[in-house]
N, C-alpha and C. Protein backbone atom coordinates (compact mmCIF):
# COMPACT_ATOMS: atom_id res chain seq x y z
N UNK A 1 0.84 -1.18 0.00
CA UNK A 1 0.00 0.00 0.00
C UNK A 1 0.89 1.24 0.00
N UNK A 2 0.53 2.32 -0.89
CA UNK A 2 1.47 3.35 -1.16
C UNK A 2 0.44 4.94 -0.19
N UNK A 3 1.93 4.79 0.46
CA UNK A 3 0.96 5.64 1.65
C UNK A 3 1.47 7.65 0.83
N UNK A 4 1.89 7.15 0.07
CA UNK A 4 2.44 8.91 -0.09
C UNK A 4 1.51 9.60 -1.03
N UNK A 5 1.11 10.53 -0.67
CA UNK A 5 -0.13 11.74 -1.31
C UNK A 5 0.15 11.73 -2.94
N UNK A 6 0.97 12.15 -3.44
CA UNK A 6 1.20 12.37 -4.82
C UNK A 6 1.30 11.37 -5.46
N UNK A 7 0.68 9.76 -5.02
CA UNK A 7 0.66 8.62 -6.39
C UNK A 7 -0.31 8.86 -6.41
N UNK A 8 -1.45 9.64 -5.02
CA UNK A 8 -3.12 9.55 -5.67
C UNK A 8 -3.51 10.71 -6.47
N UNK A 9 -2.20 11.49 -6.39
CA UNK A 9 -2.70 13.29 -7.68
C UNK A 9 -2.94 13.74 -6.26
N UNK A 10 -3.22 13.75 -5.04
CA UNK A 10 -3.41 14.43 -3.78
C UNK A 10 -2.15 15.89 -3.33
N UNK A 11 -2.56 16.79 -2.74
CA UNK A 11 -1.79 17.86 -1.97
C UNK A 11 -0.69 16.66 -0.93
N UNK A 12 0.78 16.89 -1.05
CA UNK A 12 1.74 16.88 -0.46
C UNK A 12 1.03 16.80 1.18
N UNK A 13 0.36 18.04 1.61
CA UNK A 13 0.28 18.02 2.93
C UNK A 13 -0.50 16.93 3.68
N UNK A 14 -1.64 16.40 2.52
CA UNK A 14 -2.35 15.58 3.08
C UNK A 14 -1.75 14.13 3.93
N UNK A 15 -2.37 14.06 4.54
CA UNK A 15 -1.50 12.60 5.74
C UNK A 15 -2.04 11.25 5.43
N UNK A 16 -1.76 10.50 5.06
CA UNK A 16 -2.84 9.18 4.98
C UNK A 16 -1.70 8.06 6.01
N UNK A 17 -2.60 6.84 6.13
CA UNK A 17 -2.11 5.85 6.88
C UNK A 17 -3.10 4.63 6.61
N UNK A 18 -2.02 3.34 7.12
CA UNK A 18 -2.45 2.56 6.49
C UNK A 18 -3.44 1.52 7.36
N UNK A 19 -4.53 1.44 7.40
CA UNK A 19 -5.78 1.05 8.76
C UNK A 19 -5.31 -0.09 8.46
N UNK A 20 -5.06 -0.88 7.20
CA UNK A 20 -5.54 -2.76 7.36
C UNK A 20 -5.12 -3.15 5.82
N UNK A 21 -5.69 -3.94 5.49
CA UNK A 21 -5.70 -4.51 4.18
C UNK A 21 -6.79 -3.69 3.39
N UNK A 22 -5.96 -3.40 2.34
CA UNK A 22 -6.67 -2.16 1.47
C UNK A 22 -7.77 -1.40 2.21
N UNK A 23 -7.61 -1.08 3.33
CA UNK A 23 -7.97 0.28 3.93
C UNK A 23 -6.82 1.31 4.97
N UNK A 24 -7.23 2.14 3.79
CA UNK A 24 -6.41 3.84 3.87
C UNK A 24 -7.02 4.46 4.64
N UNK A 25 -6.13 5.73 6.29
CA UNK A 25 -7.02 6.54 6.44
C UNK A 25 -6.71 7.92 6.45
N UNK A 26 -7.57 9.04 6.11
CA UNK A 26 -7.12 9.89 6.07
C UNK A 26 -7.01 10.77 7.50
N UNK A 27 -5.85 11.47 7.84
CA UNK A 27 -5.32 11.98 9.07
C UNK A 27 -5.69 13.37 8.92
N UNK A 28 -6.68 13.82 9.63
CA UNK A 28 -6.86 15.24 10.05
C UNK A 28 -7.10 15.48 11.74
N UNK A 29 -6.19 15.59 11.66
CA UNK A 29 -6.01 15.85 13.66
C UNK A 29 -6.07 17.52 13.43
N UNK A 30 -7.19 18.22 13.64
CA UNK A 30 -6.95 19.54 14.01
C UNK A 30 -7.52 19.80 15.52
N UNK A 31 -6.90 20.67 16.04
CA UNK A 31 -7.72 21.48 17.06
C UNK A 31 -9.21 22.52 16.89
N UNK A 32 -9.13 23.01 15.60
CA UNK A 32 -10.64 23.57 15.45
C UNK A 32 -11.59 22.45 14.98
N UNK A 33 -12.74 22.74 14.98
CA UNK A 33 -13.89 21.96 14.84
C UNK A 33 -14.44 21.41 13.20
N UNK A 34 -14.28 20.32 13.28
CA UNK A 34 -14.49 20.30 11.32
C UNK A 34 -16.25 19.93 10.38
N UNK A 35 -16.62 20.85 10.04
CA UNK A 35 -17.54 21.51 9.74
C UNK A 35 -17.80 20.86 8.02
N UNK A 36 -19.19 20.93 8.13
CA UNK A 36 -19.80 19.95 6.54
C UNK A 36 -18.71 20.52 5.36
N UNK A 37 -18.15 21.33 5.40
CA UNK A 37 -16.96 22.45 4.70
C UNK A 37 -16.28 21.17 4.03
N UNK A 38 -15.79 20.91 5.49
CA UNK A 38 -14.59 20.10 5.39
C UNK A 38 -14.62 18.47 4.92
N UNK A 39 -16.04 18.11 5.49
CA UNK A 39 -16.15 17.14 4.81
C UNK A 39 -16.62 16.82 3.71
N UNK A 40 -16.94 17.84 3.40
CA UNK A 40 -16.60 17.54 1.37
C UNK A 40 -15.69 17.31 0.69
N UNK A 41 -14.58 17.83 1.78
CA UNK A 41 -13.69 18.50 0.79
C UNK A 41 -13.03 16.56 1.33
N UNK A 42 -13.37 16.21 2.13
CA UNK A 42 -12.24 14.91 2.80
C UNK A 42 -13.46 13.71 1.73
N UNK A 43 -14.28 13.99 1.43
CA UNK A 43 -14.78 13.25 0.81
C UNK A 43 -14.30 13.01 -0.91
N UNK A 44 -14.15 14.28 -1.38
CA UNK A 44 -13.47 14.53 -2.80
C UNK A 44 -12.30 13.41 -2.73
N UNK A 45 -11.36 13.95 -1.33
CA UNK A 45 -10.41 13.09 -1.19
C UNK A 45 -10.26 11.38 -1.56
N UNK A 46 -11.07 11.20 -0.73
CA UNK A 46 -11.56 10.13 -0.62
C UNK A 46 -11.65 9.21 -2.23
N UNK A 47 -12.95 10.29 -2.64
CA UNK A 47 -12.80 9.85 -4.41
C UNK A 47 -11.92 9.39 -4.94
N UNK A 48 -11.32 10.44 -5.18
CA UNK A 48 -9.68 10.46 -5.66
C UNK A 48 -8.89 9.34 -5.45
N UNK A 49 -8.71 9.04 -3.93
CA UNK A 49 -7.68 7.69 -4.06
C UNK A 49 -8.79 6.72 -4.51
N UNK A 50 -10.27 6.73 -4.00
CA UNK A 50 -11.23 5.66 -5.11
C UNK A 50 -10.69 5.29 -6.42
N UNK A 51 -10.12 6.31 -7.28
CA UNK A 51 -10.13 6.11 -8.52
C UNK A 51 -8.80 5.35 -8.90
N UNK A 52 -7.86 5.94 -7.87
CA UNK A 52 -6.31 4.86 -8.03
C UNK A 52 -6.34 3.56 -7.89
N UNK A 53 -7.18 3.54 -6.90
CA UNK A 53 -7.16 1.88 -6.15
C UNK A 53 -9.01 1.82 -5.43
N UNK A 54 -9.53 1.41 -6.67
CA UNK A 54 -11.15 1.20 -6.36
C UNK A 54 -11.36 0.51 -5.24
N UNK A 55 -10.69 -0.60 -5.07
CA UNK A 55 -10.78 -1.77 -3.86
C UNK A 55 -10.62 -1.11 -2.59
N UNK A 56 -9.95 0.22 -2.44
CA UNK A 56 -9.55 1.09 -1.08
C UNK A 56 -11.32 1.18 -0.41
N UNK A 57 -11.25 0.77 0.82
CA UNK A 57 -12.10 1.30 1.41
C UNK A 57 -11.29 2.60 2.65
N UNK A 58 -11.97 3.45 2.29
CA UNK A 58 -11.74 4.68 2.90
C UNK A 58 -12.11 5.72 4.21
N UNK A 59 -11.24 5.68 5.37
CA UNK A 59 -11.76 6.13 6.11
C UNK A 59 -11.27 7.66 7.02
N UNK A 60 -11.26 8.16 7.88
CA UNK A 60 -11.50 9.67 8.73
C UNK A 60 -10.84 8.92 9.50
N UNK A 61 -9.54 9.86 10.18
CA UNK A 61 -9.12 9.84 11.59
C UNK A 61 -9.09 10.91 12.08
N UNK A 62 -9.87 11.51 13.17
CA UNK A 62 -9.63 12.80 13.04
C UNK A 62 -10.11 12.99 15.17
N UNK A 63 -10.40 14.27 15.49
CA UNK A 63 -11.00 14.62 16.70
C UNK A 63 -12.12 14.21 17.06
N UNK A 64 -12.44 14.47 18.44
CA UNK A 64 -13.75 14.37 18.53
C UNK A 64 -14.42 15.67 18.09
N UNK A 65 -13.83 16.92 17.75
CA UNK A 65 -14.37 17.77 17.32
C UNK A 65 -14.79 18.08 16.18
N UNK A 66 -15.96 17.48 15.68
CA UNK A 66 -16.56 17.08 14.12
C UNK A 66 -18.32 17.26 14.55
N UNK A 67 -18.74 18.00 13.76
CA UNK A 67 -20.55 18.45 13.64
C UNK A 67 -21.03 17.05 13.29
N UNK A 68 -22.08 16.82 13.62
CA UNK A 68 -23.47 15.94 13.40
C UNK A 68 -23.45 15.54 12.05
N UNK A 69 -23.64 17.29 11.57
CA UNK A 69 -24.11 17.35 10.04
C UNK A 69 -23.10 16.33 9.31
N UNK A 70 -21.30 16.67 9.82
CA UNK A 70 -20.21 16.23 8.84
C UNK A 70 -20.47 14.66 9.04
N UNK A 71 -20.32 14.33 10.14
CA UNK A 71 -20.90 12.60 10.22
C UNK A 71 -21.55 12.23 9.35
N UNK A 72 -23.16 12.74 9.36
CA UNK A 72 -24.16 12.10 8.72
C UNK A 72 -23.67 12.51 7.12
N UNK A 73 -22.82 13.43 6.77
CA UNK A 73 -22.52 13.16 5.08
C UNK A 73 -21.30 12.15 5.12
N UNK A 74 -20.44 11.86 5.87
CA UNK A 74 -19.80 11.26 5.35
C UNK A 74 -20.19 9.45 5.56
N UNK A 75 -21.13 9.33 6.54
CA UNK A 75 -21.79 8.15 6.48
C UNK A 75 -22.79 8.08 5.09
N UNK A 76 -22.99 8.76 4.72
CA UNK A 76 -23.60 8.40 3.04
C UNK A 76 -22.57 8.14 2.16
N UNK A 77 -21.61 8.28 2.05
CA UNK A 77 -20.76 8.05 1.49
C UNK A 77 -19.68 6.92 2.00
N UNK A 78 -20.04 6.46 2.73
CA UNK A 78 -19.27 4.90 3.35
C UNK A 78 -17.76 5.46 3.86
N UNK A 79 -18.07 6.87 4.68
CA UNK A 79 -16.64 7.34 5.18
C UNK A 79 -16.38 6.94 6.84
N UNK A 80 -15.97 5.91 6.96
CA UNK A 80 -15.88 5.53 8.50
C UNK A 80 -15.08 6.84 9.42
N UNK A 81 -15.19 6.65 10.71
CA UNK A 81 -14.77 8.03 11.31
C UNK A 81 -13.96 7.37 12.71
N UNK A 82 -12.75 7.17 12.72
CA UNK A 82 -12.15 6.82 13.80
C UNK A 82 -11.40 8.31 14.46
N UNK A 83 -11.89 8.06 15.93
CA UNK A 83 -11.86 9.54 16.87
C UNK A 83 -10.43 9.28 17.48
N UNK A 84 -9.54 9.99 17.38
CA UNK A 84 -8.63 10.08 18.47
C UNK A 84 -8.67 11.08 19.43
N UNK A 85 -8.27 10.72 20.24
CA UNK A 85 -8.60 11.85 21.78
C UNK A 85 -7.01 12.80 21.40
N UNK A 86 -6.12 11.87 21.52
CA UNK A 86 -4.86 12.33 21.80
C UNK A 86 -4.16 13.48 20.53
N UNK A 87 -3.93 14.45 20.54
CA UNK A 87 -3.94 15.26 19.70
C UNK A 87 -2.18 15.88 19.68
């Protein structure tokens, strides 16, 4: 599994890691609160390595600081959401 941003066409900054057998996750540890904004934009993401490696199931590592709203879109979209406390 190729964990580095630029085989998927992705921004350099983005963080991914590797959950399991063909599941990737994407690393957003912020301290502010991440807002339906953002999960579009982690969803696009998401796409994107979809299209490199279809078989990727794709998931969120991020805070507990994430809206309702961003959950319930990225659960339509089969975006699992693993919380880390530790920041």
């Amino acid at each position: 599994m190729n964990l580095d941003s630029k085989y998927y066409g992705l921004h350099t900054r983005i963080q991914l890691k590797e959950l399991g057998n063909n599941h990737i996750g994407i690393v957003k540890l912020i301290k502010s609160r991440i807002i339906r904004k953002d999960a579009q934009k982690i969803i696009e993401i998401a796409k994107t390595i979809q299209q490199v490696e279809p078989k990727y199931k794709v998931s969120l590592i991020c805070t507990s600081n994430i809206c309702s709203k961003s959950l319930a879109l990225l659960d339509e979209y089969n975006i699992d959401v693993q919380i880390k406390e530790n920041v």
